[in-house]
Protein backbone atom coordinates (compact mmCIF):
# COMPACT_ATOMS: atom_id res chain seq x y z
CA UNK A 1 -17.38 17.84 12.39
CA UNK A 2 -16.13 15.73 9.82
CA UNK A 3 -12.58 16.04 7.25
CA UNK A 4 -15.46 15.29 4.26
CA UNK A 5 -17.36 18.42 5.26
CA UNK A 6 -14.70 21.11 5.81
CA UNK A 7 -14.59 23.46 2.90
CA UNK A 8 -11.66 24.09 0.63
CA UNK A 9 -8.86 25.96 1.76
CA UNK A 10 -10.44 26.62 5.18
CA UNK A 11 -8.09 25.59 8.06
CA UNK A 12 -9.05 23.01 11.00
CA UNK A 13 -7.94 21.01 14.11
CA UNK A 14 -7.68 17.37 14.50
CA UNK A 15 -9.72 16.06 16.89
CA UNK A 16 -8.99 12.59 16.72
CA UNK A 17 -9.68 9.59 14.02
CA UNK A 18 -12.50 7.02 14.60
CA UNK A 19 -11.91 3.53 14.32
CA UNK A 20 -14.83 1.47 13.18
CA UNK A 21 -13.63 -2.10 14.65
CA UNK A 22 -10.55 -3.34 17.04
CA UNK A 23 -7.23 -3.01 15.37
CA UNK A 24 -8.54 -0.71 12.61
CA UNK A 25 -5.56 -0.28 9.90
CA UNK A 26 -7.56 2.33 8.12
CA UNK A 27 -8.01 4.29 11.15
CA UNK A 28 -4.00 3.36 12.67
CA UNK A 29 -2.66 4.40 9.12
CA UNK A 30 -4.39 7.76 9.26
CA UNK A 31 -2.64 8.62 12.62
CA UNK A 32 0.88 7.21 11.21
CA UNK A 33 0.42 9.43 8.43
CA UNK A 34 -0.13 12.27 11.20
CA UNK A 35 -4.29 12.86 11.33
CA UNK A 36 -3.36 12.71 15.27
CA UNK A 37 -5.05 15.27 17.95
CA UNK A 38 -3.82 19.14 17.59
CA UNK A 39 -2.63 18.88 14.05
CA UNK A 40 -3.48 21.18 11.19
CA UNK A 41 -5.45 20.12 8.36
CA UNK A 42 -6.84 21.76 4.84
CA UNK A 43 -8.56 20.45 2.03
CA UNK A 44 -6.77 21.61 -0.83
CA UNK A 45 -8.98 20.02 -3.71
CA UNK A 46 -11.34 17.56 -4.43
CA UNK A 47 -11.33 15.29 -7.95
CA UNK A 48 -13.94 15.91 -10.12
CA UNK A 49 -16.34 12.77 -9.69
CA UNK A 50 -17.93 12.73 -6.96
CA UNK A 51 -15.31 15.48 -5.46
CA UNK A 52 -13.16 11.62 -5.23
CA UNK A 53 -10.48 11.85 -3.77
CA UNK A 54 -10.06 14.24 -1.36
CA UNK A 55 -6.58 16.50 -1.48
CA UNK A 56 -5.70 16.93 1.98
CA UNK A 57 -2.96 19.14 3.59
CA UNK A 58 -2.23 17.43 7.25
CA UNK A 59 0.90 19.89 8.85
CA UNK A 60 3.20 20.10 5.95
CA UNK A 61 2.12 17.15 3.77
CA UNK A 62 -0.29 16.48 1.34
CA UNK A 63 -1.85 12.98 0.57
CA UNK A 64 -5.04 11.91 -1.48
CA UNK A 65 -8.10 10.69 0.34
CA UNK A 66 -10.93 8.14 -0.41
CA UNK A 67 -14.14 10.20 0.81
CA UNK A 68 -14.45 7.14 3.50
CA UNK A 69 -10.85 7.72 4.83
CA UNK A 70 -11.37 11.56 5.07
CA UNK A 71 -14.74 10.87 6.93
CA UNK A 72 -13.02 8.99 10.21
CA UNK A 73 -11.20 12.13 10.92
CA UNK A 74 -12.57 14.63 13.26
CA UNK A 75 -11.46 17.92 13.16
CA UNK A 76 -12.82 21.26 14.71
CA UNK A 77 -12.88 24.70 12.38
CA UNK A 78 -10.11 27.40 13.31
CA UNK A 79 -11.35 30.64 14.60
CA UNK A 80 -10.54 33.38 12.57
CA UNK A 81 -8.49 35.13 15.16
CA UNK A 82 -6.90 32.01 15.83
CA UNK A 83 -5.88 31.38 12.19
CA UNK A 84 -4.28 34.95 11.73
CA UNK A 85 -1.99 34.56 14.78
């Protein structure tokens, strides 16, 4: 699953960020901003054109995402049990 098709306010799991070529700097500035394996993500919001850009909630920091940022990041949904504890 992609970042771009979690819903709002519905935790998730970094998987792990794709990088498109060698020596991606979109894809190495996504894990230096902490989109690494095992970290907790939420959408908090979307803009309102084209839901551009993407609020995102990665452990305790927010940052604003192009749609083709948030899409390199893999993430897999929380169980619900999982979530509560």
């Amino acid at each position: 699953m992609r970042l771009t098709e979690l819903p709002r306010r519905t935790s998730a799991i970094v998987e792990g960020v794709e990088e498109r070529a060698p020596n991606d700097g979109i894809a190495r500035r996504l894990r230096e901003l902490g989109f690494v394996a095992g970290e907790a993500v939420e959408v908090m919001a979307a803009g309102p054109f084209g839901a551009e850009p993407l609020l995102v909630q990665v452990g305790y920091t927010r940052f604003a995402l192009r749609r083709a940022e948030a899409e390199r990041v893999r993430i897999r949904p929380v169980a619900t049990a999982e979530a509560a504890a």
